[in-house]
Protein backbone atom coordinates (compact mmCIF):
# COMPACT_ATOMS: atom_id res chain seq x y z
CA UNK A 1 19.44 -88.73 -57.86
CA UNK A 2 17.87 -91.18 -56.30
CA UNK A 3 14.40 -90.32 -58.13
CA UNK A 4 16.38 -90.68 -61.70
CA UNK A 5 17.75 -94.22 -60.60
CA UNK A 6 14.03 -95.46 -60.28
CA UNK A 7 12.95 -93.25 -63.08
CA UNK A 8 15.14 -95.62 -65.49
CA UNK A 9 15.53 -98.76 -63.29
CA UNK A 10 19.17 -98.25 -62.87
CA UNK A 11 21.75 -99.24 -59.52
CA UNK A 12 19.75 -102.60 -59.25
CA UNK A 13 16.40 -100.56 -58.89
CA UNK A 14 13.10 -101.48 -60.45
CA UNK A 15 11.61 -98.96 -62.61
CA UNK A 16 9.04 -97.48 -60.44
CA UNK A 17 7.36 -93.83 -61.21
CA UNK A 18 5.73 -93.73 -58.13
CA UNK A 19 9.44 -93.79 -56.20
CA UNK A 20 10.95 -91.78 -58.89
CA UNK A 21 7.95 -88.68 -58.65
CA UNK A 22 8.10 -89.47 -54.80
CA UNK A 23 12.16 -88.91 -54.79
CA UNK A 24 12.16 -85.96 -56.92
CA UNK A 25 9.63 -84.39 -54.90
CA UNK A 26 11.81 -84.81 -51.76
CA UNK A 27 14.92 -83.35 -53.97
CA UNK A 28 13.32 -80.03 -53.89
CA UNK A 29 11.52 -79.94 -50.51
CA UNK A 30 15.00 -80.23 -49.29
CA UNK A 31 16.72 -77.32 -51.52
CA UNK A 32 17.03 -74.36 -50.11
CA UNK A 33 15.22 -71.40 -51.31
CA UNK A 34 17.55 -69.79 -54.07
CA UNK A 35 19.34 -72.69 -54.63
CA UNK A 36 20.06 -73.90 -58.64
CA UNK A 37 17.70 -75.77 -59.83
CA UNK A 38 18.97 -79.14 -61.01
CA UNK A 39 17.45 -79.81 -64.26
CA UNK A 40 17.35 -83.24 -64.02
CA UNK A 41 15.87 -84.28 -61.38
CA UNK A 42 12.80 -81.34 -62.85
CA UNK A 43 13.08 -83.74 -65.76
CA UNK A 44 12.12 -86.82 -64.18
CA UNK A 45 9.42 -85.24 -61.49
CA UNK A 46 7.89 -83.64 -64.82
CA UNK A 47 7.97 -86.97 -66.96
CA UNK A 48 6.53 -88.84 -63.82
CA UNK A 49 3.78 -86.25 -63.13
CA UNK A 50 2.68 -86.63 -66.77
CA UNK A 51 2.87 -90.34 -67.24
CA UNK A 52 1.51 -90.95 -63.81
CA UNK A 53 -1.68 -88.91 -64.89
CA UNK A 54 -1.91 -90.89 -68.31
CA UNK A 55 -2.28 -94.69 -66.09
CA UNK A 56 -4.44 -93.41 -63.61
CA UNK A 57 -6.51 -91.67 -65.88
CA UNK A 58 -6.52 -94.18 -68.97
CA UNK A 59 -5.36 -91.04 -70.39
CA UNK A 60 -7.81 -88.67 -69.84
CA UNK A 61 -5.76 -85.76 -69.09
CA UNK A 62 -8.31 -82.82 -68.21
CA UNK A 63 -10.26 -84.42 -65.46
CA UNK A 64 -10.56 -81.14 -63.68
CA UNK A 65 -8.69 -81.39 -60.38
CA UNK A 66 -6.67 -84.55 -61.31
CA UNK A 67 -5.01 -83.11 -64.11
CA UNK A 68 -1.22 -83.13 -64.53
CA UNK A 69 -0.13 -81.16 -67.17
CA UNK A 70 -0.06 -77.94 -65.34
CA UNK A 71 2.38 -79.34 -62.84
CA UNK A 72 4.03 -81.45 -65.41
CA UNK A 73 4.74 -78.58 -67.63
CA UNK A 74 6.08 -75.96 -64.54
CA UNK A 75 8.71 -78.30 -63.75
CA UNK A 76 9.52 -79.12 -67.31
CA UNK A 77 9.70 -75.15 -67.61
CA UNK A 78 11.64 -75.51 -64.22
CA UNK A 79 14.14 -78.12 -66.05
CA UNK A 80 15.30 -75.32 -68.70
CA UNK A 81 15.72 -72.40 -66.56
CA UNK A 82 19.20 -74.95 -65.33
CA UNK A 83 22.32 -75.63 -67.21
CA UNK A 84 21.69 -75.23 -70.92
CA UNK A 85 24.29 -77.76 -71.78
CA UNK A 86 22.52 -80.70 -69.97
CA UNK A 87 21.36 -83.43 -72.28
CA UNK A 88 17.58 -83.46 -71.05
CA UNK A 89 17.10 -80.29 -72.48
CA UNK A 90 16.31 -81.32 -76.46
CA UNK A 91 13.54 -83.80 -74.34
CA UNK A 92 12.27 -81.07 -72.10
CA UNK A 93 11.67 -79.24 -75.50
CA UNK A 94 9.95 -81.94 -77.29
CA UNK A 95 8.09 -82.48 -74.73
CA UNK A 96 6.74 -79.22 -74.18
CA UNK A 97 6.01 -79.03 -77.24
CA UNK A 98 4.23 -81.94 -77.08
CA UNK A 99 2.20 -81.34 -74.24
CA UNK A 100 1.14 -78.00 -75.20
CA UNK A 101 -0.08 -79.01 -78.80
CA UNK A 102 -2.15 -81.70 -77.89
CA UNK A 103 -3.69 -79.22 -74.66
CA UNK A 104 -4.17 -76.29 -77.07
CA UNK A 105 -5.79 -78.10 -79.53
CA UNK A 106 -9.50 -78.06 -78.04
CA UNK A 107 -10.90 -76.24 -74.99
CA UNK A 108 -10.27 -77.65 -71.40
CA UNK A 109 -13.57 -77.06 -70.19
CA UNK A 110 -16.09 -77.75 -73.02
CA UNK A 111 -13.38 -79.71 -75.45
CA UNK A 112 -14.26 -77.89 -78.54
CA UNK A 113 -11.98 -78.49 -81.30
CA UNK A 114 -9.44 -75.19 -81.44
CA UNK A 115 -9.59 -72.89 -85.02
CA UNK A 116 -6.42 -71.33 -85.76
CA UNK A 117 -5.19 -69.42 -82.79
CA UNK A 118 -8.44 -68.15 -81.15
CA UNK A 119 -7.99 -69.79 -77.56
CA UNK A 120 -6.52 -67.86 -74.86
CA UNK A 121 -4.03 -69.77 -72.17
CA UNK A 122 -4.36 -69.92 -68.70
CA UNK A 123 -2.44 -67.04 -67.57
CA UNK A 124 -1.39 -68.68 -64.13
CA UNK A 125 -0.21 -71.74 -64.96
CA UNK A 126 0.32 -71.77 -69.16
CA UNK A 127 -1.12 -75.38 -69.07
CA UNK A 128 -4.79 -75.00 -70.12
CA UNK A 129 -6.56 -73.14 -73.15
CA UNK A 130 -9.72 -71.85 -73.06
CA UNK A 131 -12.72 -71.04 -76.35
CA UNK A 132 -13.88 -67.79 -73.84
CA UNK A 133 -14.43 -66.25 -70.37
CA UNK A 134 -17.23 -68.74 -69.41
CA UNK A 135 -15.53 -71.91 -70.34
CA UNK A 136 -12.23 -70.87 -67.96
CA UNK A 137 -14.92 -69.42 -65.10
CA UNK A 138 -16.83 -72.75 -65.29
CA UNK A 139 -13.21 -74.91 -65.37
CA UNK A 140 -11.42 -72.92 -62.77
CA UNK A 141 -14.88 -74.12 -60.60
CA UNK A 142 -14.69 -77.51 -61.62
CA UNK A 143 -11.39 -78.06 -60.12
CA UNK A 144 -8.43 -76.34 -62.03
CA UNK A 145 -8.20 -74.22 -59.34
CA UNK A 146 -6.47 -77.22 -57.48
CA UNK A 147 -4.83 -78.04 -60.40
CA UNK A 148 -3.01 -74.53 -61.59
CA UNK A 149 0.54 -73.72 -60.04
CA UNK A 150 1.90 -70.31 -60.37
CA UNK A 151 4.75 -70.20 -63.00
């Protein structure tokens, strides 16, 4: 919880997402393997992953092994797969949803602008979208490799 209270600057604490990635992190380093995962605290380490990666980045988001929408969007993914009655789950939707548009809308390795429905998705991770085989052999050797997390 602890990662939530600096997520929001509550309990006296300054907002900081640094502490609040850094204290969700620990959350599930500490779980133990089968345990439920608590949706919030997936919440906040996705929202700090992704808004960490836009001030660092001056919001380029596909700098090839620094990019943190795979990560962002497996523990958004983690954040539903909890209690469906919590009340992050309308955000975790949105911003899915939101994340994913703005990624599928050109190509991750050569940033050509998407028509219709003709890129294909990283099948590891679900976070990038490719215009062909070449463009995700060249990305996937430019750094997504250290990027991608298994779903």
């Amino acid at each position: 919880m602890l990662g939530h209270f600096f997520m929001r600057a509550e309990c006296g604490l300054t907002e900081s997402l640094i502490l609040g990635k850094h204290y969700s992190e620990m959350y599930f380093e500490d779980a133990e393997e089968g345990d439920p995962c608590n949706p919030v605290s997936a919440c906040n380490l996705s929202l700090a992953l992704y808004r960490l990666g836009l001030d660092r980045f001056e919001r380029i988001m596909d700098i090839p092994g620094h990019s943190p929408i795979p990560k962002s969007l497996f523990w958004a993914r983690r954040a539903l797969k909890g209690d469906p009655t919590v009340e992050t789950n309308d955000l975790v939707i949105k911003f899915i949803s939101m994340v994913e548009n703005e990624a599928k809308s050109h190509c991750a390795n050569c940033r050509k602008e998407a028509e219709g429905s003709s890129f294909k998705r990283c099948v590891r991770c679900l976070g990038a979208w490719y215009c062909g085989k070449e463009c995700q052999v060249q990305h996937w050797k430019a750094g997504h490799k250290i990027d991608c997390i298994k779903r």
